[in-house]
N, C-alpha and C. Protein backbone atom coordinates (compact mmCIF):
# COMPACT_ATOMS: atom_id res chain seq x y z
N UNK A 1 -4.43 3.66 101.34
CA UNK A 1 -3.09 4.07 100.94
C UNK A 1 -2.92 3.88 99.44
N UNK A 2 -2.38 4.55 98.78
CA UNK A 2 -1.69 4.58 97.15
C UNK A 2 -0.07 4.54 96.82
N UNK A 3 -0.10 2.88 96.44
CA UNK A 3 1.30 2.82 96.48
C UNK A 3 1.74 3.57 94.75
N UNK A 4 2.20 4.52 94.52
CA UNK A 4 2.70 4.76 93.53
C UNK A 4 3.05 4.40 92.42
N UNK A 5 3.56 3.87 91.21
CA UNK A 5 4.56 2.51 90.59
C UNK A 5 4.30 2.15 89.12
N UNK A 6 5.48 1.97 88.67
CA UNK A 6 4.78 1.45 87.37
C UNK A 6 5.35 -0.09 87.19
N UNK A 7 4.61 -0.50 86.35
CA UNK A 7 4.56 -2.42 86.80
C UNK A 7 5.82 -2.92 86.20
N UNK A 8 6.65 -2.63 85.10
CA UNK A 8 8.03 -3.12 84.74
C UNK A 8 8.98 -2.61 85.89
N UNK A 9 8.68 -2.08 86.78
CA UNK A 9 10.15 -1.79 87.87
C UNK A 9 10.13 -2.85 89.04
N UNK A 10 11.38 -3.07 88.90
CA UNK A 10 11.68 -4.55 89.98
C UNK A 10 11.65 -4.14 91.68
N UNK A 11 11.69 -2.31 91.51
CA UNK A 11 11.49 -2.14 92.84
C UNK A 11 9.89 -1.70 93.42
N UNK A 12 9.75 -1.71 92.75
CA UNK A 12 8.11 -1.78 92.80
C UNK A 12 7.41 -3.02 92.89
N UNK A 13 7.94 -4.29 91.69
CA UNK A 13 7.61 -5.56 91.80
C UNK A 13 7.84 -6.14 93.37
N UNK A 14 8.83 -5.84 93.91
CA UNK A 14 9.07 -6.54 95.41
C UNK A 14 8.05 -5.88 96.09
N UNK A 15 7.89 -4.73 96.17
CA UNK A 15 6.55 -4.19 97.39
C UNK A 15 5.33 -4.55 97.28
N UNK A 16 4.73 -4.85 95.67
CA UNK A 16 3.58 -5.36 95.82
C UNK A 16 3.38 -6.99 96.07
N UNK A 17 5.02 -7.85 95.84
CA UNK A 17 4.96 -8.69 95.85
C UNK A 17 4.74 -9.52 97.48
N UNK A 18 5.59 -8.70 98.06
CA UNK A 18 5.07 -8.64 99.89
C UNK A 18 3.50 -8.15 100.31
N UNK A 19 2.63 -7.24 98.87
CA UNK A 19 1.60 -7.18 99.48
C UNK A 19 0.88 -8.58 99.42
N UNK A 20 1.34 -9.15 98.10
CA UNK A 20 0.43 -10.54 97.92
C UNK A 20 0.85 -11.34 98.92
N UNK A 21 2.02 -11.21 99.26
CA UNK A 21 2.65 -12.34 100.75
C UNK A 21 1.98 -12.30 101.96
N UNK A 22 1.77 -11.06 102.13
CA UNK A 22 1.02 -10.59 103.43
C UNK A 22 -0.33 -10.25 103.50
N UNK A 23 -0.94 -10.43 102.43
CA UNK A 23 -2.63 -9.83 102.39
C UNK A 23 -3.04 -9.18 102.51
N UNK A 24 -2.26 -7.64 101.82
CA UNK A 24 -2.35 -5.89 102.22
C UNK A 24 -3.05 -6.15 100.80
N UNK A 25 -3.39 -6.91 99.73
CA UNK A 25 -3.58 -5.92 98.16
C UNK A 25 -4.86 -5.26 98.71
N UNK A 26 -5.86 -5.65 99.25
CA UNK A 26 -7.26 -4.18 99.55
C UNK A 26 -6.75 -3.67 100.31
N UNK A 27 -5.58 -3.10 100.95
CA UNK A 27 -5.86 -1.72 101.76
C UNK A 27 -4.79 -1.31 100.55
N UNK A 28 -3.97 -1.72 99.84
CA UNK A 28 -3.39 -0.48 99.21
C UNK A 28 -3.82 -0.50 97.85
N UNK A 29 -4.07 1.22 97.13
CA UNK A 29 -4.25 1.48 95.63
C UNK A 29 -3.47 1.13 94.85
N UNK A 30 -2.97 0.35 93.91
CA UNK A 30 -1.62 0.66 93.06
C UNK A 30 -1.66 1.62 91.73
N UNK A 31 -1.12 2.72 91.93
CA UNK A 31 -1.41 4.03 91.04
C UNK A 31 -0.49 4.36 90.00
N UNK A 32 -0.46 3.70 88.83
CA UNK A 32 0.37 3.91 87.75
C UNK A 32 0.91 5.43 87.69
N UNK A 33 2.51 5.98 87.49
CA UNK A 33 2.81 7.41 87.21
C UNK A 33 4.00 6.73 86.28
N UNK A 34 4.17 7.83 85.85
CA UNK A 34 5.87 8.01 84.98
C UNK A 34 6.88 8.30 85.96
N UNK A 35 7.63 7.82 85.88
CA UNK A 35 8.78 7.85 86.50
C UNK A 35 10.32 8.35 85.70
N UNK A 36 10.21 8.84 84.64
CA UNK A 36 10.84 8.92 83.83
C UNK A 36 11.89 10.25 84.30
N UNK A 37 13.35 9.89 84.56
CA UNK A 37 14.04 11.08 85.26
C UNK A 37 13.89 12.31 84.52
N UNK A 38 13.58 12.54 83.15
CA UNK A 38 13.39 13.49 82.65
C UNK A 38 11.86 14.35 82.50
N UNK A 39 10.84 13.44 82.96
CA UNK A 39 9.94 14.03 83.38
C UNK A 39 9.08 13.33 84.28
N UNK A 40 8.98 13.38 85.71
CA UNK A 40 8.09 12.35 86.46
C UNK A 40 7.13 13.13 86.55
N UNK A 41 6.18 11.91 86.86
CA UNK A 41 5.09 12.59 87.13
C UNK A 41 4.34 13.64 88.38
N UNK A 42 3.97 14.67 88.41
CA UNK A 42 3.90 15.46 89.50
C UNK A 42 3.42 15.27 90.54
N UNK A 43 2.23 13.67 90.61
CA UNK A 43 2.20 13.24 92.16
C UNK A 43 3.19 12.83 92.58
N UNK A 44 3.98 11.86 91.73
CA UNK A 44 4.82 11.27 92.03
C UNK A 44 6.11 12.34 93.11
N UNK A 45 6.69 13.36 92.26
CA UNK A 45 7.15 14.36 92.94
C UNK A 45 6.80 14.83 94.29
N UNK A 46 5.32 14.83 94.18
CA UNK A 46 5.03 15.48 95.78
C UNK A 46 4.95 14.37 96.80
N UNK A 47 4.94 13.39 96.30
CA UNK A 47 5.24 11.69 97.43
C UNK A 47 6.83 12.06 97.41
N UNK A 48 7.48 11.86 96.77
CA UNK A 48 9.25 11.64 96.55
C UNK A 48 9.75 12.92 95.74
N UNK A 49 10.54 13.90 96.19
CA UNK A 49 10.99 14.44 95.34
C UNK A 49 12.22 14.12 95.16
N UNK A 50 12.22 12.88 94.67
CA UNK A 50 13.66 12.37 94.03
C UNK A 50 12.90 12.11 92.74
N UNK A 51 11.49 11.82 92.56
CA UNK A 51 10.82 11.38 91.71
C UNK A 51 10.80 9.45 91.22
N UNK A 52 11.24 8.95 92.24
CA UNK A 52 11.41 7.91 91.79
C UNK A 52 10.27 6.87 92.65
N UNK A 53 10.26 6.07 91.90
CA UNK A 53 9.17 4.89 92.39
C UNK A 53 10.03 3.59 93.04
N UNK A 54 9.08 2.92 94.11
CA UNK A 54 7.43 3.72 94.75
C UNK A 54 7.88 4.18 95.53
N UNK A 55 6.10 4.87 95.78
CA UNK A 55 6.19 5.85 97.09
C UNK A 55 4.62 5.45 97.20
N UNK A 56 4.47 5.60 98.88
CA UNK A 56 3.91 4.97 99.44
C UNK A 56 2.84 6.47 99.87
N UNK A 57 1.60 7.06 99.38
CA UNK A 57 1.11 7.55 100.41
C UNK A 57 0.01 7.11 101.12
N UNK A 58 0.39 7.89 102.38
CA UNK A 58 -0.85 7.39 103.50
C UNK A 58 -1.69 8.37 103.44
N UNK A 59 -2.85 8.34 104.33
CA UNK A 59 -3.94 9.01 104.39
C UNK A 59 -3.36 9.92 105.95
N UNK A 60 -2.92 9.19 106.87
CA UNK A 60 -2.77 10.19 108.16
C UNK A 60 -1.46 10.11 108.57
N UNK A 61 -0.39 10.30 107.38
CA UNK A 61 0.94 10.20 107.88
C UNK A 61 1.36 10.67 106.41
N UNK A 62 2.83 11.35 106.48
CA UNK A 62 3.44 11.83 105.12
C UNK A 62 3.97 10.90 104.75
N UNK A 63 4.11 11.03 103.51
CA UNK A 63 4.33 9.16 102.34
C UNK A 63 5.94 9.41 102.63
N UNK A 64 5.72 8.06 102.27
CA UNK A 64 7.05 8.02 102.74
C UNK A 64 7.72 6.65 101.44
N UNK A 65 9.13 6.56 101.06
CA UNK A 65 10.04 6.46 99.58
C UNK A 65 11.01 5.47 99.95
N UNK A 66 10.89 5.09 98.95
CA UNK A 66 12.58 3.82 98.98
C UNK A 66 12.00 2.47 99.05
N UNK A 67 11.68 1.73 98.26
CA UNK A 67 11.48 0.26 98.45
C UNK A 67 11.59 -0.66 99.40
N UNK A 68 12.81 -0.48 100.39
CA UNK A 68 13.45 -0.94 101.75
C UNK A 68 12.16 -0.27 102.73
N UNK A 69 12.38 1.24 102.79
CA UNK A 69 11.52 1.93 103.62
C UNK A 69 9.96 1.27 103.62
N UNK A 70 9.64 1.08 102.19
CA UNK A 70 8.34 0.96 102.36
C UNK A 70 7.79 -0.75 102.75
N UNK A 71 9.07 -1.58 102.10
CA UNK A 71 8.87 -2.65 102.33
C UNK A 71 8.32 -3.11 103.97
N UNK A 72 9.78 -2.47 104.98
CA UNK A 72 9.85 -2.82 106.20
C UNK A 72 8.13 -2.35 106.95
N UNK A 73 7.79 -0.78 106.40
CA UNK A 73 6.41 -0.23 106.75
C UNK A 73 5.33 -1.31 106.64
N UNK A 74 5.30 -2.01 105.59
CA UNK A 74 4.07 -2.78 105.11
C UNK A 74 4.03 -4.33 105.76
N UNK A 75 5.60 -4.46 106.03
CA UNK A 75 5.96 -6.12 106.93
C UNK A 75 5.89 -5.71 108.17
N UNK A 76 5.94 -4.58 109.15
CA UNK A 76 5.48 -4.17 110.28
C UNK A 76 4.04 -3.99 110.82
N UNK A 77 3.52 -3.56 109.62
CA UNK A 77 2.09 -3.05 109.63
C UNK A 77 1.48 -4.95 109.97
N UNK A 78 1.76 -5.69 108.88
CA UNK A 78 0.95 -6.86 108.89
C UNK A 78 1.21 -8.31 109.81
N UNK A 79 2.61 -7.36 110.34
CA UNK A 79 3.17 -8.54 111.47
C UNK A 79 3.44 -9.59 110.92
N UNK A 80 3.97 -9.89 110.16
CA UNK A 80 4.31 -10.49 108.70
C UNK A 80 5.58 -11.46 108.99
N UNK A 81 6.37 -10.58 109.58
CA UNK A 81 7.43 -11.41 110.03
C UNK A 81 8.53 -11.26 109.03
N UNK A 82 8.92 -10.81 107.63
CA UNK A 82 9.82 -11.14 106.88
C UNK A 82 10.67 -10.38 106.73
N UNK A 83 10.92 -9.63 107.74
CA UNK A 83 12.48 -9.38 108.37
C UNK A 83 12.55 -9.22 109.77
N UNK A 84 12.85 -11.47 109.87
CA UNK A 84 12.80 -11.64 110.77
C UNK A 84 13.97 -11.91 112.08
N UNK A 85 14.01 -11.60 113.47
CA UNK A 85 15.00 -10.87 114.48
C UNK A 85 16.42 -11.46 114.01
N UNK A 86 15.51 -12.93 114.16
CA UNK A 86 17.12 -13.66 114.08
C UNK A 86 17.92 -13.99 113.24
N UNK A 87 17.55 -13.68 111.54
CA UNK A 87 18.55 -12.94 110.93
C UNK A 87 18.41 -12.10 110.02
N UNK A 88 18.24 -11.00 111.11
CA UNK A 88 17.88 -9.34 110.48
C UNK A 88 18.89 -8.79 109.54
N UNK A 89 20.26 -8.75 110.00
CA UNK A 89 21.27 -8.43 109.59
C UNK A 89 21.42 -9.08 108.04
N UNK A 90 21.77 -10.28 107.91
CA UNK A 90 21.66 -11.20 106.82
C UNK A 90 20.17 -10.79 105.88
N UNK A 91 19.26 -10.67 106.11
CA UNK A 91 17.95 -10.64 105.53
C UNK A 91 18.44 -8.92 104.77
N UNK A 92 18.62 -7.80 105.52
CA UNK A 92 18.71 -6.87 105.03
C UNK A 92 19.60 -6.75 103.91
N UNK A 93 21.19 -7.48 104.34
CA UNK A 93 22.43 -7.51 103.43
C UNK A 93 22.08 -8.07 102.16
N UNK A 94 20.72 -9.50 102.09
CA UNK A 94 20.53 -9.74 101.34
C UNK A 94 19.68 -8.66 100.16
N UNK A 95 19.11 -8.14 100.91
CA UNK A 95 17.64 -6.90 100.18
C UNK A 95 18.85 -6.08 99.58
N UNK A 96 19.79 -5.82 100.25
CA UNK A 96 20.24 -4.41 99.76
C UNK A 96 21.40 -5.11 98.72
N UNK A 97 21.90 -6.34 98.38
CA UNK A 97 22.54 -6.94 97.42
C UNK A 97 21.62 -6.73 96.06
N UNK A 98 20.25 -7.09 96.40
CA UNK A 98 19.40 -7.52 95.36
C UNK A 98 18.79 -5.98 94.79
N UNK A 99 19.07 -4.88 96.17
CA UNK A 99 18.70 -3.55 95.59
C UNK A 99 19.69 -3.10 94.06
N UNK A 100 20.80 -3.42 94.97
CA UNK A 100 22.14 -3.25 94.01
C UNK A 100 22.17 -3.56 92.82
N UNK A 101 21.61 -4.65 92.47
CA UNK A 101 21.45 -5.47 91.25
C UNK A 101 20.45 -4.88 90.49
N UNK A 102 19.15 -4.34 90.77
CA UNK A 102 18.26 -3.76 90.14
C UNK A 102 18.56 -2.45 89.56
N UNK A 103 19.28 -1.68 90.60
CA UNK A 103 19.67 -0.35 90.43
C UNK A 103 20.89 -0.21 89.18
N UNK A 104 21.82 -0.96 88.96
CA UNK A 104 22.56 -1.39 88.18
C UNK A 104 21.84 -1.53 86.49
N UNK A 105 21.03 -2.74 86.81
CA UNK A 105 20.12 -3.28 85.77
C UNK A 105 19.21 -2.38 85.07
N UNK A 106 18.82 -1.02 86.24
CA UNK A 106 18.06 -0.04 85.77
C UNK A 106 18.85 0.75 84.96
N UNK A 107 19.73 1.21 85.59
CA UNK A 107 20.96 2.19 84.76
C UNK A 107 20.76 1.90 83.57
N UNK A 108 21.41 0.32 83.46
CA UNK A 108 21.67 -0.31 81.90
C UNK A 108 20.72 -0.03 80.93
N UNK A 109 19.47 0.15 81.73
CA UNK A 109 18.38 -0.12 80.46
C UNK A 109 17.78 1.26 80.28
N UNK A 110 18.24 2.45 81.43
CA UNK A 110 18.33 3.66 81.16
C UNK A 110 19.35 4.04 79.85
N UNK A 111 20.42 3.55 79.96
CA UNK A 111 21.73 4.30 79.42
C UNK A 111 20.96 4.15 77.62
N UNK A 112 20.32 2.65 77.47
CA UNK A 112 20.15 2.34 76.34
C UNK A 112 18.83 3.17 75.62
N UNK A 113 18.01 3.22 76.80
CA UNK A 113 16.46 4.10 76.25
C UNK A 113 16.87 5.82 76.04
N UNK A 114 17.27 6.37 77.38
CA UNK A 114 17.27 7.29 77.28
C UNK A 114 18.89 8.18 76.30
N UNK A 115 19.39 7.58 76.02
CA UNK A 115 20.28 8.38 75.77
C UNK A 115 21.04 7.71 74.24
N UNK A 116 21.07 9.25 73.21
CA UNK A 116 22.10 8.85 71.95
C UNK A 116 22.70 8.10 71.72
N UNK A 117 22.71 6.99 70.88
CA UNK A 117 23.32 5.90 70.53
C UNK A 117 25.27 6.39 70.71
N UNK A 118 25.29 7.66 69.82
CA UNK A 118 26.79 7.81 70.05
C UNK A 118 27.17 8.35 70.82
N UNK A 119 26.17 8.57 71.99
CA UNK A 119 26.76 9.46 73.15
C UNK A 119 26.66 7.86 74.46
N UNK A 120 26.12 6.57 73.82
CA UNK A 120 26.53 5.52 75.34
C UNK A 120 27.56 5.29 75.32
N UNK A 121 27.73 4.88 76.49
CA UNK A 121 29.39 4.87 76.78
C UNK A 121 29.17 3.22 77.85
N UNK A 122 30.02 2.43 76.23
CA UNK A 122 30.04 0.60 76.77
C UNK A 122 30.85 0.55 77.72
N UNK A 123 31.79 1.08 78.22
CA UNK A 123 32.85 1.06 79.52
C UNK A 123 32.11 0.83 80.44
N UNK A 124 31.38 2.43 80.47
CA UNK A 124 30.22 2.03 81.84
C UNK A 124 28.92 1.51 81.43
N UNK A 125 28.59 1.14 80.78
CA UNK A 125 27.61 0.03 80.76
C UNK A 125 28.38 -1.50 80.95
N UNK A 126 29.47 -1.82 80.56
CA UNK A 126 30.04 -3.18 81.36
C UNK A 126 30.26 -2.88 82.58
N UNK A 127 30.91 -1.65 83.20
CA UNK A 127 31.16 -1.54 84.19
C UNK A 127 29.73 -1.71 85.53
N UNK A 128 28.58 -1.56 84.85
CA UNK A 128 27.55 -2.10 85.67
C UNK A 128 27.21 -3.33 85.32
N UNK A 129 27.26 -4.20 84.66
CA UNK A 129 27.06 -5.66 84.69
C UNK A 129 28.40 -6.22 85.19
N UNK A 130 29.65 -5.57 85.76
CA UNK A 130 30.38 -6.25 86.52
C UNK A 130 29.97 -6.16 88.02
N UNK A 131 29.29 -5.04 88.29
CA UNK A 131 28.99 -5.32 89.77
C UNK A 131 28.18 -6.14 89.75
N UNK A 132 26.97 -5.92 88.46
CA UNK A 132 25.57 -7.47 88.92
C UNK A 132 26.41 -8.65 88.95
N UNK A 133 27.00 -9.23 88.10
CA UNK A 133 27.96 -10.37 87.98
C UNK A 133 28.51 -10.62 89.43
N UNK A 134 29.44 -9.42 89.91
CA UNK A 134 29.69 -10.22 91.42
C UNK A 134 28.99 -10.11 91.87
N UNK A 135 27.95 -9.13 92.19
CA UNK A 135 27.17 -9.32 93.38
C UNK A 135 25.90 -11.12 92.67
N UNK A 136 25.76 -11.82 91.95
CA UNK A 136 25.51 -12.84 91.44
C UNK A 136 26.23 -13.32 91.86
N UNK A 137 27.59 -13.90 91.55
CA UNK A 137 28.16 -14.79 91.94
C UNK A 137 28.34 -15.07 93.59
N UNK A 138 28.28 -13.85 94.29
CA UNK A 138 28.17 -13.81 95.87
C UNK A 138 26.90 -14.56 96.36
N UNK A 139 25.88 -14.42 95.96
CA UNK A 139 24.64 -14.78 95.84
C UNK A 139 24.89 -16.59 95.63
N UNK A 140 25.67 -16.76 95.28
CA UNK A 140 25.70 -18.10 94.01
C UNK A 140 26.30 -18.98 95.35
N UNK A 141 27.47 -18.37 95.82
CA UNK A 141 28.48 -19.01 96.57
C UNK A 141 28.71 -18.73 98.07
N UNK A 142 27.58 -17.55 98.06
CA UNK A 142 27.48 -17.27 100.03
C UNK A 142 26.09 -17.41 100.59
N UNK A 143 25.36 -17.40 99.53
CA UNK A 143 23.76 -17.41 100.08
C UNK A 143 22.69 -17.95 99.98
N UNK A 144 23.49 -19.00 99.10
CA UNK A 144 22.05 -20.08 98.77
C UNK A 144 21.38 -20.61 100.32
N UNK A 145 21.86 -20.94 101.21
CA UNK A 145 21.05 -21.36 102.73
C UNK A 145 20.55 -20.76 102.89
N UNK A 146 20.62 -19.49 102.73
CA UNK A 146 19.68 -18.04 103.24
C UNK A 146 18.60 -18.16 102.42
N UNK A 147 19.24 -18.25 100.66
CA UNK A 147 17.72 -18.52 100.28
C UNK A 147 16.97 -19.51 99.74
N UNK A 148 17.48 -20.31 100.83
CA UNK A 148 16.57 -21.64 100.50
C UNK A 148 15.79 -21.72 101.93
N UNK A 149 15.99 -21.26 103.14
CA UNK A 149 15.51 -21.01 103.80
C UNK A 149 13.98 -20.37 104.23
N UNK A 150 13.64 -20.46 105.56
CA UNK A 150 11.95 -19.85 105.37
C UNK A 150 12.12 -18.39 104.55
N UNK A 151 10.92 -18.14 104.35
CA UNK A 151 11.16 -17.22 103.34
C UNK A 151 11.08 -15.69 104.09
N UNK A 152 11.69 -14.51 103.39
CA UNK A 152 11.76 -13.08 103.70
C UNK A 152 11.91 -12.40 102.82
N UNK A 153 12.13 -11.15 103.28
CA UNK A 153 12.21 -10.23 102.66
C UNK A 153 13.61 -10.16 101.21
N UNK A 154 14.44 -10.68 102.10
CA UNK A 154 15.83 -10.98 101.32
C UNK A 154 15.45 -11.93 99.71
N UNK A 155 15.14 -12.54 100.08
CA UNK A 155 14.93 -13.89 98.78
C UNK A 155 13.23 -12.87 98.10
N UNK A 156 12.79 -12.16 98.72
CA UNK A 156 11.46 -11.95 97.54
C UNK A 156 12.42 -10.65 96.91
N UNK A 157 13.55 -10.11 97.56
CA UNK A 157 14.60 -9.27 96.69
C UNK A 157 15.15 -9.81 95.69
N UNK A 158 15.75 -10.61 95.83
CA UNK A 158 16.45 -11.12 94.57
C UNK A 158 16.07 -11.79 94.01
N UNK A 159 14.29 -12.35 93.95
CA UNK A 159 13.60 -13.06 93.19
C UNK A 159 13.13 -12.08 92.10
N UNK A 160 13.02 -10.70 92.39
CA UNK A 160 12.61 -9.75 91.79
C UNK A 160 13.32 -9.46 91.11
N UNK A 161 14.73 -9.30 91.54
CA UNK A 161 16.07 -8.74 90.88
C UNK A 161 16.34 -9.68 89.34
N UNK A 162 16.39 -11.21 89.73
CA UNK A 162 16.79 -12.17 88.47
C UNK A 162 15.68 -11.87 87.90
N UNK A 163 14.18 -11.54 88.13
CA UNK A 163 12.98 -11.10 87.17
C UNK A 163 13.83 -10.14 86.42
N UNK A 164 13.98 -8.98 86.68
CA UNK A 164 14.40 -8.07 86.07
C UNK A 164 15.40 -8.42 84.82
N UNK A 165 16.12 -9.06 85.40
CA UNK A 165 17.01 -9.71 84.54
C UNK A 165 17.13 -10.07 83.14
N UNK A 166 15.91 -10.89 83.65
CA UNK A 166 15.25 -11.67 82.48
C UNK A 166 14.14 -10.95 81.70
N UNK A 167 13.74 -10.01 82.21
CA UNK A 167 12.99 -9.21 81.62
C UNK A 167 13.65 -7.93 80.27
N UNK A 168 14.77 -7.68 80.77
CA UNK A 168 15.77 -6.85 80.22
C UNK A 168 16.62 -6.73 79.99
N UNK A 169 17.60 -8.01 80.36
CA UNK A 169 19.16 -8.14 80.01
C UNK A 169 19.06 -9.50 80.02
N UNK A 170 17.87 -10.58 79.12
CA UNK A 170 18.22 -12.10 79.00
C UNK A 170 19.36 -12.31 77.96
N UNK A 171 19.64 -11.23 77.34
CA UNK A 171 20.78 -11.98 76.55
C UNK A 171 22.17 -12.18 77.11
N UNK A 172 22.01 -11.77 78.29
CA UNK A 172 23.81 -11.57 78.69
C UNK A 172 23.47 -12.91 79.56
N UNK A 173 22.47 -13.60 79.92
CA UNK A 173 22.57 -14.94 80.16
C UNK A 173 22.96 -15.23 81.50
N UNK A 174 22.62 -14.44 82.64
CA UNK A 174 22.63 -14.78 84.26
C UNK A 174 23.11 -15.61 85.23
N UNK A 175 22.28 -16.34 84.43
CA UNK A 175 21.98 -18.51 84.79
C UNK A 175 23.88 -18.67 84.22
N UNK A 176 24.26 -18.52 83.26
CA UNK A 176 25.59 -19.66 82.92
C UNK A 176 26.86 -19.27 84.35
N UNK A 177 27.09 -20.56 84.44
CA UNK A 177 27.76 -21.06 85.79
C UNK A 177 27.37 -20.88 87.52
N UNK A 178 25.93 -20.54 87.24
CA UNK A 178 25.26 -20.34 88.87
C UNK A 178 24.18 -21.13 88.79
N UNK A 179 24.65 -22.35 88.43
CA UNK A 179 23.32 -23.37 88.49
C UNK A 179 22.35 -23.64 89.82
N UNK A 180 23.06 -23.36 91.07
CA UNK A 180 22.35 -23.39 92.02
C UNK A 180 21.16 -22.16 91.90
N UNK A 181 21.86 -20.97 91.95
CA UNK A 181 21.25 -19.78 92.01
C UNK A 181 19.96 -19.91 90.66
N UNK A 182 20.19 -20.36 89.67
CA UNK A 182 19.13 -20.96 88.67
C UNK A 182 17.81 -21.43 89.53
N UNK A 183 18.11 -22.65 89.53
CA UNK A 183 17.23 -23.09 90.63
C UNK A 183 16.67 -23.47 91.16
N UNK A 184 17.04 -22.75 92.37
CA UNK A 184 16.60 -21.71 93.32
C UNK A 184 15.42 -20.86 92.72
N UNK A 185 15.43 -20.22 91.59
CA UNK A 185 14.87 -19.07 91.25
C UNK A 185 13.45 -19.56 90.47
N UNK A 186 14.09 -20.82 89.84
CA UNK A 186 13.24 -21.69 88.71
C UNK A 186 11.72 -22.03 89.60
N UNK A 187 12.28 -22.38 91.13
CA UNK A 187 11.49 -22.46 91.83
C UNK A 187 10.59 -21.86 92.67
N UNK A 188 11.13 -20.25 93.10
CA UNK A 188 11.33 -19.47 93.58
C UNK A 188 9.88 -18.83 92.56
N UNK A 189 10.02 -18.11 91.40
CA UNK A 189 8.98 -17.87 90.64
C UNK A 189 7.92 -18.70 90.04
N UNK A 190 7.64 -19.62 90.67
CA UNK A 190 6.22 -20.59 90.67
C UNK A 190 5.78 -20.14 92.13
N UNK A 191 5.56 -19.14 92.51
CA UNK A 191 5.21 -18.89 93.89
C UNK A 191 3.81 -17.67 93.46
N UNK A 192 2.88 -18.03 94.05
CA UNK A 192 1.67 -17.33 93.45
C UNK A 192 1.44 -15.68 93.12
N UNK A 193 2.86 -15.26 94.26
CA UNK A 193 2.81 -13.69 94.93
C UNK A 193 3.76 -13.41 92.81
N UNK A 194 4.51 -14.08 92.88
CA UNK A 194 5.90 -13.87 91.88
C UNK A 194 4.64 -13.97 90.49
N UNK A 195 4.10 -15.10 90.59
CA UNK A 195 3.34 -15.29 88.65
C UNK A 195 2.44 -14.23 88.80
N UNK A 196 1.48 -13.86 89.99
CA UNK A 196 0.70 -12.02 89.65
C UNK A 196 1.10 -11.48 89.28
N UNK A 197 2.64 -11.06 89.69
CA UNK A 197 3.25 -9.73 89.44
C UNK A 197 4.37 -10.20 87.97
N UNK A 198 4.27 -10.74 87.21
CA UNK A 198 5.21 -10.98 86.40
C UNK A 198 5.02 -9.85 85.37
N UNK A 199 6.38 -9.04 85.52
CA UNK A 199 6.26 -7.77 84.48
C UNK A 199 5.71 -8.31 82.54
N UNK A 200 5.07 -7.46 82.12
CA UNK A 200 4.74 -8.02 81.11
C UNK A 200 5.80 -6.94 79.64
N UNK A 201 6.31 -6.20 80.18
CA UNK A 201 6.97 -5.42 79.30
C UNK A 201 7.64 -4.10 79.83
């Protein structure tokens, strides 16, 4: 299989980071493309025509897109366990909090690369670090048990997500007043699957 991806995306960082969790890295390729909304790359397209990363193809099945999608494929495949029965619900709410946060985080660092200095528009660029902010502080004040708990799918989400973070928006400063959620995370990325995959740029 050829997981798609390029190594600074946090939604990419979580899928390979479940491969190191689960012991898939030899069955899957990891195949650098552009992802760039203004021009992706044309495998990439014929895996996802949303063009966005990753995408997962198989050899005897059509590839199949979405980080969630591919995650759950690869924790099924290895019997893995980390989205597990008894709290499925919670484990997912958590993934798709931490999706939220990335997707947000991506925008931001879209709005700034791709587009005219006098054509960004700071309204909505705060207006997406107010959703990361609450959805952080929710994190801070509803879910630390969850993720201090055995580990899943949920917590290797938002371990990825505060990566991102820190990778691309350390100046707005995350950590001030979520000392738990700190960490948590401080600890959280000394985990062997998290220091492989640490984006380098």
């Amino acid at each position: 299989m050829d997981l798609l991806c390029s190594p600074a995306s946090p939604f990419v960082r979580k899928t390979v980071v479940l491969l190191h969790e689960t012991e898939q890295l030899d069955d899957v390729r990891q195949v650098p493309v552009t992802a760039s909304p203004y021009g992706p790359n044309a495998a990439l397209v014929a895996a996802n025509p949303l063009g966005k990363i990753p995408a997962l193809v198989r050899p005897d099945a059509p590839a199949i897109y979405d980080s969630r999608v591919i995650c759950r494929f690869l924790d099924a495949r290895a019997k893995a366990g980390l989205y597990p029965e008894a709290r499925l619900w919670e484990t997912l709410t958590l993934e798709a909090t931490a999706d939220a946060i990335m997707e947000s985080a991506v925008l931001i660092t879209y709005e700034a690369r791709h587009r005219p200095e006098e054509k960004q528009h700071d309204d909505w660029v705060d207006g997406q670090w107010t959703k990361i902010s609450r959805a952080l502080d929710a994190l801070q004040t509803r879910w630390m048990s969850h993720l201090q708990g055995p580990l899943d799918m949920g917590q290797i989400a938002v371990a990825c997500a505060l990566g991102y973070l820190d990778l691309r928006h350390d100046a707005r400063n995350w950590r001030q007043g979520r000392d738990a959620l700190s960490a948590w995370f401080a600890e959280f990325e000394q985990r062997p699957s998290m220091l492989a995959t640490a984006p380098q740029g």
